[in-house]
C-alpha atoms as a PDB file:
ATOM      1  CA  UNK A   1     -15.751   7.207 -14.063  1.00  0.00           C
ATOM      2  CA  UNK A   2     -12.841   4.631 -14.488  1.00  0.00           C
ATOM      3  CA  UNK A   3     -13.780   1.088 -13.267  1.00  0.00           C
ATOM      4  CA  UNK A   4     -10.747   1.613 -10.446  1.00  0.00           C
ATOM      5  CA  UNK A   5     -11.514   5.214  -8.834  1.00  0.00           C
ATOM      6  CA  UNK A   6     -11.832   5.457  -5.338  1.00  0.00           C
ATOM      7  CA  UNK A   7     -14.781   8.042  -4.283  1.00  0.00           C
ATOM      8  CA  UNK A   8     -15.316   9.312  -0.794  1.00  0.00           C
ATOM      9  CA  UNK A   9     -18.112  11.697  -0.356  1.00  0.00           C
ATOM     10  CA  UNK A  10     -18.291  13.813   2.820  1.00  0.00           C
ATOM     11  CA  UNK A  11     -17.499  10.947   4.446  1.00  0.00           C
ATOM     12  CA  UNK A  12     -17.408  10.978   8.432  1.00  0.00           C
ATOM     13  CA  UNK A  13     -15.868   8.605  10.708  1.00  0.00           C
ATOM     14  CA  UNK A  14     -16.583   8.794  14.760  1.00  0.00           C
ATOM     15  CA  UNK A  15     -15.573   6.223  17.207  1.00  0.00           C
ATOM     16  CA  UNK A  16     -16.674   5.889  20.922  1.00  0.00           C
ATOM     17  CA  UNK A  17     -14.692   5.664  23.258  1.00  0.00           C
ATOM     18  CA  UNK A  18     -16.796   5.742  26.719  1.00  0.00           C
ATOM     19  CA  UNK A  19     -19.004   8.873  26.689  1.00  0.00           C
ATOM     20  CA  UNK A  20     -16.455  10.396  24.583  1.00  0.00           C
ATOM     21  CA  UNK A  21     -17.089  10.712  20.920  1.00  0.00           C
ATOM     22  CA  UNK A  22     -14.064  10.803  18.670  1.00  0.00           C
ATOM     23  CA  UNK A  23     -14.115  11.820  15.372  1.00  0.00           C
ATOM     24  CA  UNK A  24     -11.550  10.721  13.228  1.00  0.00           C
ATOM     25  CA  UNK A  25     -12.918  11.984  10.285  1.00  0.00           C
ATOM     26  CA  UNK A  26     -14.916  15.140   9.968  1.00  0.00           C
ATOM     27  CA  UNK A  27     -16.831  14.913   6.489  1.00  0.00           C
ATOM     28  CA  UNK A  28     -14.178  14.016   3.579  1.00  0.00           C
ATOM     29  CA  UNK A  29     -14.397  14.455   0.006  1.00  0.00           C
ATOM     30  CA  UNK A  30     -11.812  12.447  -2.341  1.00  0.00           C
ATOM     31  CA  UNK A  31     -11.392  10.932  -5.632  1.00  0.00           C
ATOM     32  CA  UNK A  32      -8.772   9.016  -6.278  1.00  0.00           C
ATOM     33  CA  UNK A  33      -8.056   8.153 -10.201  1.00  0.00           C
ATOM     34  CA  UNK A  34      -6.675   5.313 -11.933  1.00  0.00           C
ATOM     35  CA  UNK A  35      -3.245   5.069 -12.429  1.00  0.00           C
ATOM     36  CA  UNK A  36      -2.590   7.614  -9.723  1.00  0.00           C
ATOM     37  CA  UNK A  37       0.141   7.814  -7.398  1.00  0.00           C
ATOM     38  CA  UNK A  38      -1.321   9.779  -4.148  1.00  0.00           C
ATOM     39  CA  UNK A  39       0.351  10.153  -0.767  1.00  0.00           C
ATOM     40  CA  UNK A  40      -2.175  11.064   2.478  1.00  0.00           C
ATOM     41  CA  UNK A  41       0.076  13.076   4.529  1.00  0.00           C
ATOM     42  CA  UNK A  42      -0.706  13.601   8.086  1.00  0.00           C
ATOM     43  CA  UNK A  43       0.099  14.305  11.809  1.00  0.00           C
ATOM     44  CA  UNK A  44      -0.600  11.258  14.450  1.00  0.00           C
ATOM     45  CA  UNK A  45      -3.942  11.376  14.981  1.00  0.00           C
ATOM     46  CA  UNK A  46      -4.939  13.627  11.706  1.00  0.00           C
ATOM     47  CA  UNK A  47      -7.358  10.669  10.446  1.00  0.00           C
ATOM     48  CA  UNK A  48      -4.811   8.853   7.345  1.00  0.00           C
ATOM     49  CA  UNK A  49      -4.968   5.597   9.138  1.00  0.00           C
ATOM     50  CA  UNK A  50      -8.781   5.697   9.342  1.00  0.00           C
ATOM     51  CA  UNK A  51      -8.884   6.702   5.664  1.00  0.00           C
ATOM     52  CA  UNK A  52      -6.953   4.132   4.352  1.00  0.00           C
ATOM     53  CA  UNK A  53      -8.912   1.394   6.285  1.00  0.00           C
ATOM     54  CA  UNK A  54     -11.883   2.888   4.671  1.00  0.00           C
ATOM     55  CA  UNK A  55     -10.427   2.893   1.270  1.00  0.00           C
ATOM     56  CA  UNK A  56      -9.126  -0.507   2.227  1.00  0.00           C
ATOM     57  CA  UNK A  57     -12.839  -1.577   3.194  1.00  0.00           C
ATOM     58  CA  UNK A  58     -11.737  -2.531   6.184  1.00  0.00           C
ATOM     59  CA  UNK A  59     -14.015  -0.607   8.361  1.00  0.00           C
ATOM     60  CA  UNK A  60     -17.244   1.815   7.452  1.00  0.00           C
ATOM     61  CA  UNK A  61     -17.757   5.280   7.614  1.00  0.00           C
ATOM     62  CA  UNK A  62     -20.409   6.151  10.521  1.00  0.00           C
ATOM     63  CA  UNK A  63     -21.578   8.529   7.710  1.00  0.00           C
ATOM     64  CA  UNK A  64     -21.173   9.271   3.629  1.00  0.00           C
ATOM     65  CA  UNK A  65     -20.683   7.113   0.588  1.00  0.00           C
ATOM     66  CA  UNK A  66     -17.775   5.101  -0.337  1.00  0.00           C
ATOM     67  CA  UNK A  67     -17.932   3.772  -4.089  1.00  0.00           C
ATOM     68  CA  UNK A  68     -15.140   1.472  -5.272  1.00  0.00           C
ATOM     69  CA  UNK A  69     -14.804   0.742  -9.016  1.00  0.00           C
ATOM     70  CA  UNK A  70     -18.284   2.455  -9.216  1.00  0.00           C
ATOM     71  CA  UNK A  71     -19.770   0.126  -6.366  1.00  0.00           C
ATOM     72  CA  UNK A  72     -21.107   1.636  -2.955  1.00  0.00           C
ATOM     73  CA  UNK A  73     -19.482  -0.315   0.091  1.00  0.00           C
ATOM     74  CA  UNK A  74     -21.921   0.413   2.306  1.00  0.00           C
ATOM     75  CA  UNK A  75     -24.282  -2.032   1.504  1.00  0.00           C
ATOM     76  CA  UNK A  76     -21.688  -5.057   1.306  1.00  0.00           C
ATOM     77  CA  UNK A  77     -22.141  -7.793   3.501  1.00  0.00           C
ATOM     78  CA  UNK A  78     -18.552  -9.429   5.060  1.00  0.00           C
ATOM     79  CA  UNK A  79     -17.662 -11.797   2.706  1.00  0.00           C
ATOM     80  CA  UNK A  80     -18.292  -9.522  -0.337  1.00  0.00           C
ATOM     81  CA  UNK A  81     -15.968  -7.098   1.648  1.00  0.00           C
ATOM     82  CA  UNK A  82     -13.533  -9.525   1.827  1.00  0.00           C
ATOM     83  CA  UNK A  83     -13.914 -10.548  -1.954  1.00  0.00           C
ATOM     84  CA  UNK A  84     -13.361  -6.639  -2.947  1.00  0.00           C
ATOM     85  CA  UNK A  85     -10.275  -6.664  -0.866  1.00  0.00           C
ATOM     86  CA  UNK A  86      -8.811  -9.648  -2.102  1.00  0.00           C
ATOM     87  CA  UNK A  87      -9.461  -9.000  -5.944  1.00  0.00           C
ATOM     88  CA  UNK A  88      -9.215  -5.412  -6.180  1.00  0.00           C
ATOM     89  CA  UNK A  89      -6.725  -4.378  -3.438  1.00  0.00           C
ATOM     90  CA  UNK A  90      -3.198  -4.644  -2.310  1.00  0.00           C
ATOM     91  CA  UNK A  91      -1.937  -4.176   1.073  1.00  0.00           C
ATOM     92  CA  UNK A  92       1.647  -3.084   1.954  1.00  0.00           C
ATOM     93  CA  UNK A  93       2.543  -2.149   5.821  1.00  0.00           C
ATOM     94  CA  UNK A  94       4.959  -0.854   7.703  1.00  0.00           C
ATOM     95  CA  UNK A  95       6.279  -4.033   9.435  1.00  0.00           C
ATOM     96  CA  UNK A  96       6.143  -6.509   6.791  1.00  0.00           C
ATOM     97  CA  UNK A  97       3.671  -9.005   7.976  1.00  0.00           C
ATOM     98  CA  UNK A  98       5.609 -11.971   6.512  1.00  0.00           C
ATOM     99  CA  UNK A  99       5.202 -15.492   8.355  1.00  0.00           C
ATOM    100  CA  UNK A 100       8.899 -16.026   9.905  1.00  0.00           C
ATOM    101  CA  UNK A 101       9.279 -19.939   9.160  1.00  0.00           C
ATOM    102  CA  UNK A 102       7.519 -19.694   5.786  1.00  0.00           C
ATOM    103  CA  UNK A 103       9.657 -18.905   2.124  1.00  0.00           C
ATOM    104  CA  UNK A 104       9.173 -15.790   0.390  1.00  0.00           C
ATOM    105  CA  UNK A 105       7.461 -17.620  -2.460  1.00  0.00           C
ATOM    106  CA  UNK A 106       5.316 -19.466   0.108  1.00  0.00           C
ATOM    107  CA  UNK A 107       4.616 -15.798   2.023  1.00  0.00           C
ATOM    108  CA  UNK A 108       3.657 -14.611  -1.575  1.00  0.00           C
ATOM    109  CA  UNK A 109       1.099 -17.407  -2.515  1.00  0.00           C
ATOM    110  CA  UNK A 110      -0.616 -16.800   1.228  1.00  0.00           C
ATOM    111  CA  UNK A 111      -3.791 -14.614   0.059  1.00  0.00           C
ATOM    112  CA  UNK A 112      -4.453 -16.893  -3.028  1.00  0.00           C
ATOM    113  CA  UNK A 113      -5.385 -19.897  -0.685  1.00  0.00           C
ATOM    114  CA  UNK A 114      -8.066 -17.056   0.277  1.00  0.00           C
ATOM    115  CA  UNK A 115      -9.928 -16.550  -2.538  1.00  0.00           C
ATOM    116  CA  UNK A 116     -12.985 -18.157  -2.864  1.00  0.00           C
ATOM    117  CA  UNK A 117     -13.309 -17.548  -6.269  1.00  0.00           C
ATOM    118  CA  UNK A 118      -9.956 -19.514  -7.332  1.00  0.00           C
ATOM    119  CA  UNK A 119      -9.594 -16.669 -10.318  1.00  0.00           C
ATOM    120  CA  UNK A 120      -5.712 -17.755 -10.559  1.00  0.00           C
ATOM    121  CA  UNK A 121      -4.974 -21.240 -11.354  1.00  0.00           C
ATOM    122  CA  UNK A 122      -1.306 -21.439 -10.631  1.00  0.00           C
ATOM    123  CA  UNK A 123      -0.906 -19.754  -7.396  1.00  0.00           C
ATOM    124  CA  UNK A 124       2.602 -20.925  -7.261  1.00  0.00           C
ATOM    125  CA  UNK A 125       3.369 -19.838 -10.555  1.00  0.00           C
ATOM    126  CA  UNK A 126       1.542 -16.363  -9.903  1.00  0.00           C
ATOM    127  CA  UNK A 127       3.781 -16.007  -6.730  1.00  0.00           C
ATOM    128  CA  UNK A 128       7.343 -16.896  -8.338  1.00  0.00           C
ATOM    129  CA  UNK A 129       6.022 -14.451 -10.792  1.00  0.00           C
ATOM    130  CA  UNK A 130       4.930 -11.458  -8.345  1.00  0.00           C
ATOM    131  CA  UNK A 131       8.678 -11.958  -6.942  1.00  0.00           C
ATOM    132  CA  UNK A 132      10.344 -11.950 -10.372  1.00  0.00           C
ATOM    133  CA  UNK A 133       8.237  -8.436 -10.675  1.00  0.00           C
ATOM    134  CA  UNK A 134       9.879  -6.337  -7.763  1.00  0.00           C
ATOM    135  CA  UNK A 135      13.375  -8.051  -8.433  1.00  0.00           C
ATOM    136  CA  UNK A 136      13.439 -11.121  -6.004  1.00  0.00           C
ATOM    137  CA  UNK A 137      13.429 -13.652  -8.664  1.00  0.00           C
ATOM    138  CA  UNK A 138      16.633 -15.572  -6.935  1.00  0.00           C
ATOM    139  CA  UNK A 139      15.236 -15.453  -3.100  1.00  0.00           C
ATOM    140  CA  UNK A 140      12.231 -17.542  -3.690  1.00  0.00           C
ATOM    141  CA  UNK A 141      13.149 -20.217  -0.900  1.00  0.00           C
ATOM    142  CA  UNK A 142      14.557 -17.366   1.287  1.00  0.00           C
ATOM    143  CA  UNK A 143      12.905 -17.394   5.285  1.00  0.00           C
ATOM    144  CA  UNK A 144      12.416 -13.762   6.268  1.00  0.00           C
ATOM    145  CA  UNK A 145      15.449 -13.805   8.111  1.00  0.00           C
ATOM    146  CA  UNK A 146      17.591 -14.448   5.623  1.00  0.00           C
ATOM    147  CA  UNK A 147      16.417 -11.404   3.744  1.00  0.00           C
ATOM    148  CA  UNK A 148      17.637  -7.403   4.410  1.00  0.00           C
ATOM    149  CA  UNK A 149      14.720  -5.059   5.443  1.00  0.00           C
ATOM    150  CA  UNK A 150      14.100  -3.720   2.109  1.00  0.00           C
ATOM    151  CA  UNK A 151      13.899  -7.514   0.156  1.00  0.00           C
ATOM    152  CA  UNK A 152      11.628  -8.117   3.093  1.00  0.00           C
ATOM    153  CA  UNK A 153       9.374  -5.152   2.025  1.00  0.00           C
ATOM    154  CA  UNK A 154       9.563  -6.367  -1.706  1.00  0.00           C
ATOM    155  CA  UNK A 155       7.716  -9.347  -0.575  1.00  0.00           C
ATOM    156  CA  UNK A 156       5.594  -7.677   1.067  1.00  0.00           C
ATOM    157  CA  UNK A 157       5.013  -5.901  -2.241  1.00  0.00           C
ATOM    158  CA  UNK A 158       4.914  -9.160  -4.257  1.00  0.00           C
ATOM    159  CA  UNK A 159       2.367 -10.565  -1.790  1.00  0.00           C
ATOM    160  CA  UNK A 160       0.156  -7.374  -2.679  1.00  0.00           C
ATOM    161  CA  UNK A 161       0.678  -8.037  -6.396  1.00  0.00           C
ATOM    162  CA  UNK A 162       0.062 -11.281  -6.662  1.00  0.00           C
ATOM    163  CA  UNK A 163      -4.078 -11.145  -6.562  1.00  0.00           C
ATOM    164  CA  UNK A 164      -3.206  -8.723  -9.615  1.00  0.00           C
ATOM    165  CA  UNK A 165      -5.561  -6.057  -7.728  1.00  0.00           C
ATOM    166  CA  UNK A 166      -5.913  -2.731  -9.728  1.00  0.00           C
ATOM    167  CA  UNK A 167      -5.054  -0.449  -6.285  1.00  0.00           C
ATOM    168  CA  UNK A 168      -2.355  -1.232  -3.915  1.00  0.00           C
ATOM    169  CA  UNK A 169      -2.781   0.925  -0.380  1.00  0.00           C
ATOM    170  CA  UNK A 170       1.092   0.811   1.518  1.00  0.00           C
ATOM    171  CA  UNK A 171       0.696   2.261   4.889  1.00  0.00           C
ATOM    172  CA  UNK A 172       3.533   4.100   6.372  1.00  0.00           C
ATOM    173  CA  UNK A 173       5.857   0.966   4.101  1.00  0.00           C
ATOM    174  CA  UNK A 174       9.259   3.124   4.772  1.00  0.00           C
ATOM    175  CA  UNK A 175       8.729   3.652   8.341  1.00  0.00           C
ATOM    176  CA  UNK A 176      10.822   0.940   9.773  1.00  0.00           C
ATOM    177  CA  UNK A 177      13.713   1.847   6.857  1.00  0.00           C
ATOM    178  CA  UNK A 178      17.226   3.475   6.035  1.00  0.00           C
ATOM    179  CA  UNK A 179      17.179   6.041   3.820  1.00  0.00           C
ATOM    180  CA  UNK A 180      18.798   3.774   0.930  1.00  0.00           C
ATOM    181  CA  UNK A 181      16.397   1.291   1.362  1.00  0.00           C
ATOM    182  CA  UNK A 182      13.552   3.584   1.226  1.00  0.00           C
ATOM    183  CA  UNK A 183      14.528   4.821  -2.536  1.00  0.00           C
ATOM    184  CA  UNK A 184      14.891   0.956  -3.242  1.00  0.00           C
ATOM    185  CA  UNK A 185      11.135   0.906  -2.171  1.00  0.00           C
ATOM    186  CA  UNK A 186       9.824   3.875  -3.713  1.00  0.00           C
ATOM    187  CA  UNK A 187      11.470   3.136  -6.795  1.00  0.00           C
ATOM    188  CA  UNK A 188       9.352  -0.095  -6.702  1.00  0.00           C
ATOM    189  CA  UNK A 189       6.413   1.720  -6.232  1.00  0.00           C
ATOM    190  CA  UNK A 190       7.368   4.432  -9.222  1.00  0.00           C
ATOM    191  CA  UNK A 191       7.713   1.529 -11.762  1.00  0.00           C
ATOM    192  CA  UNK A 192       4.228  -0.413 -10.690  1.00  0.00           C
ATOM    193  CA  UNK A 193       2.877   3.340 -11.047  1.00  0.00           C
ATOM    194  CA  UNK A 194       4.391   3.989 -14.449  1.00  0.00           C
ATOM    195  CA  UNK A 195       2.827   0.339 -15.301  1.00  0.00           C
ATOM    196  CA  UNK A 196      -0.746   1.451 -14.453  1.00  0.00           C
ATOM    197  CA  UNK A 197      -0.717   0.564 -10.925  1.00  0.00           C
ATOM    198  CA  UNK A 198      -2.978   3.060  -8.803  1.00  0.00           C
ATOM    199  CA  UNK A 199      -1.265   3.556  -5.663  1.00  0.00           C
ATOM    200  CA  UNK A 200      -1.896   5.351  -2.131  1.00  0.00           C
ATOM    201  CA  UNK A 201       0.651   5.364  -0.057  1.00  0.00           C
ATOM    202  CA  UNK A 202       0.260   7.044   3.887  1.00  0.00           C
ATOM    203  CA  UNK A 203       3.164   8.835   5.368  1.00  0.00           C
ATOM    204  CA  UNK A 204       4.398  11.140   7.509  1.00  0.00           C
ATOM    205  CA  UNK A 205       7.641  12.133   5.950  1.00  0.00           C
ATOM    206  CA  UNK A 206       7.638  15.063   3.422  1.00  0.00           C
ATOM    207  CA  UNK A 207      10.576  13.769   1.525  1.00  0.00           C
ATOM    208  CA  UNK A 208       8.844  10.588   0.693  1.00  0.00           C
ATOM    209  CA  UNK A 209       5.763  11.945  -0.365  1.00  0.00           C
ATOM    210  CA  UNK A 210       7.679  14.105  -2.492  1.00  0.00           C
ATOM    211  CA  UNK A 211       8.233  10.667  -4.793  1.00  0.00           C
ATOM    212  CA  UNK A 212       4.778  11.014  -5.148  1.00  0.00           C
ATOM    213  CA  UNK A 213       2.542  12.506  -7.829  1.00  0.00           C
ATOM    214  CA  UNK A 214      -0.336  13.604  -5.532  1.00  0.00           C
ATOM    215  CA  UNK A 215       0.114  14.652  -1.933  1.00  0.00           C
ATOM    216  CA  UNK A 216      -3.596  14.767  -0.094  1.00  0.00           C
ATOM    217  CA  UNK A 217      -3.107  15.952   3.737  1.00  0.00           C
ATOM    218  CA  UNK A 218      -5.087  15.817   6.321  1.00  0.00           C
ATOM    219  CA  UNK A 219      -5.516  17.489   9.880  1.00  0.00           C
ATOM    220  CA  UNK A 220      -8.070  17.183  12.774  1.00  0.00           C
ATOM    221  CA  UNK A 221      -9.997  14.394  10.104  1.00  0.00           C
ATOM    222  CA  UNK A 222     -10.189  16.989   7.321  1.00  0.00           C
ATOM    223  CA  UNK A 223      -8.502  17.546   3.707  1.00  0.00           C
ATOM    224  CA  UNK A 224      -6.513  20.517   4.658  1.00  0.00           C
ATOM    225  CA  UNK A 225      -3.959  20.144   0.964  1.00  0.00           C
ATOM    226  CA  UNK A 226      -4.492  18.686  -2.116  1.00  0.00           C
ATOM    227  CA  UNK A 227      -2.229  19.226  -4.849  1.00  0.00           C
ATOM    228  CA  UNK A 228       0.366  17.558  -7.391  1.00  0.00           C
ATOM    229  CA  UNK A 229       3.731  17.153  -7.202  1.00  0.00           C
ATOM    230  CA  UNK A 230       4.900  19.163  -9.359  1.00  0.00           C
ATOM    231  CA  UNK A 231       8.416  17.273 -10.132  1.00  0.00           C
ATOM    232  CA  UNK A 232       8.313  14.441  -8.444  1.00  0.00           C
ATOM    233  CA  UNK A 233      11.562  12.941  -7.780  1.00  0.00           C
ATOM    234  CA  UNK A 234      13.281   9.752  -9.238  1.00  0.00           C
ATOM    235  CA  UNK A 235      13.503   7.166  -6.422  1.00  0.00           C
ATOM    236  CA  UNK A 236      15.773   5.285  -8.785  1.00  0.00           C
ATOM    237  CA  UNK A 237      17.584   8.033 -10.098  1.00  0.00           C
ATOM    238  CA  UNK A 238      18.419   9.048  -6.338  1.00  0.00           C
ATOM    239  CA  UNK A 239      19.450   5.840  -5.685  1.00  0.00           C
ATOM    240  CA  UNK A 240      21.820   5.331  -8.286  1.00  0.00           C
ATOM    241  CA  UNK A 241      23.706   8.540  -6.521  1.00  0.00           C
ATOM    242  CA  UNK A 242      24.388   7.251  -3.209  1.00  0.00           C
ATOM    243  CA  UNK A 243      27.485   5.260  -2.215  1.00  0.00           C
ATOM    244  CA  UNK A 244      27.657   1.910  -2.595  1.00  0.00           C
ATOM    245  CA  UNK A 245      26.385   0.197   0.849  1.00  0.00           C
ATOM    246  CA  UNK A 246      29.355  -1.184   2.611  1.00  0.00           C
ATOM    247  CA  UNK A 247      30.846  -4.545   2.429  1.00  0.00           C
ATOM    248  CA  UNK A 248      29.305  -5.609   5.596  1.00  0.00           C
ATOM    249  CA  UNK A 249      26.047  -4.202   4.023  1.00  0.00           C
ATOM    250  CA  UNK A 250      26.817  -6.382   0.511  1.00  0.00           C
ATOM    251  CA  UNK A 251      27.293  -9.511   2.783  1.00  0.00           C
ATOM    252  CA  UNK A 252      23.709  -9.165   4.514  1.00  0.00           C
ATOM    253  CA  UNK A 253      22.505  -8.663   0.649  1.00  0.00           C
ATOM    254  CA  UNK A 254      23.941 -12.288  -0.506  1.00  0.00           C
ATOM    255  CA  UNK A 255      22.615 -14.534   2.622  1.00  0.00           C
END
């Protein structure tokens, strides 16, 4: 077993809500491989979202084993949850998450003022790095407002990057995007995956997952498909084929 594999083992998930029980999740198997790039696939309600804060450690399963880089969560107290997170996992959401008034380099450095463990010296140099990564090299003093949708994803990105975790989990991270900018994100994602980057990425949308090498999806809280992409497609490839965006678009680009 590679240090970075993600196990779930008949893993159930039931919330209460008054008398009612819900179950989200309805005894899952999974392993999840270094270096892969997987997307969970799923109707509203199916049970990705409770997955991938399980994966994410940040809730518990009401029943089965989680192991993380060969570690069982279960037992973890709350601050050893929160060190897993920090060192071994990147977030990336739908909406961003960035701090309006703050730069992108300052957004970046954000979880490094939470590790307890100080493993990086140079935060700021770690964060101008994380945004030289995904292309943002010349917006580190850029306010979220002065960046397009798709830069402000790439910081989002950066921000995951920069705790050098071995797994980034992106929840639904196209949702709130055009169809350009989307490819501009995936393509991201495809070059931190060719890098080694283990990724998991939750959507709804068949023709992102399809930039995927892995599609897992669920339905009523069980794995109902699991199989690889057999070609996946080339987010940058497919970007390099659409028009130009518009002037007005190249304007927003260069605030």
């Amino acid at each position: 077993m590679t240090p970075e594999t993600l196990v779930i083992r008949n893993v159930a998930r039931v919330f209460a809500l008054g008398d009612v029980q819900v179950h989200a999740l309805r005894g899952i198997s999974l392993t999840i491989r270094r270096g892969e790039f997987v997307a969970v696939m799923g109707s509203s309600g199916s049970g990705k979202s409770t997955l991938m804060n399980i994966l994410g450690c940040l809730d518990r399963p009401t029943s089965g084993e989680y192991l993380l880089a060969g570690v069982e969560t279960a037992g973890l107290n709350r601050n050893r949850l929160a060190d897993i997170r920090n060192e071994k996992i990147g977030f990336v959401f739908q909406g961003f998450n960035l701090l309006p008034r703050t730069t992108a380099v300052e957004n970046v450095e954000l979880p490094l003022l939470y590790d307890r463990r100080h493993r990086i010296a140079d935060p700021r140099g770690s964060a101008v790095a994380a945004l030289q990564r995904v292309g943002l090299g010349e917006r580190l003093d850029h306010q979220p407002n002065q960046l397009s949708g798709g830069q402000q994803q790439r910081v989002a990105i950066a921000r995951a990057l920069v705790t050098r975790p071995a797994i980034i989990l992106a929840d639904e991270p196209t949702g709130n995007l055009d169809s350009r900018t989307t490819l501009d994100v995936l393509a991201v994602f495809q070059q931190l995956n060719a890098e080694g980057m283990t990724i998991v990425l939750v959507t709804h949308e068949p023709e992102v997952a399809r930039y995927c090498r892995r599609i897992v999806e669920l339905r009523d809280g069980q794995v109902r498909r699991d199989e690889p992409v057999r070609a996946p497609r080339d987010a940058a490839a497919d970007l390099s084929l659409q028009a130009p965006p518009d002037e007005f678009g190249r304007l927003l680009e260069d605030v």
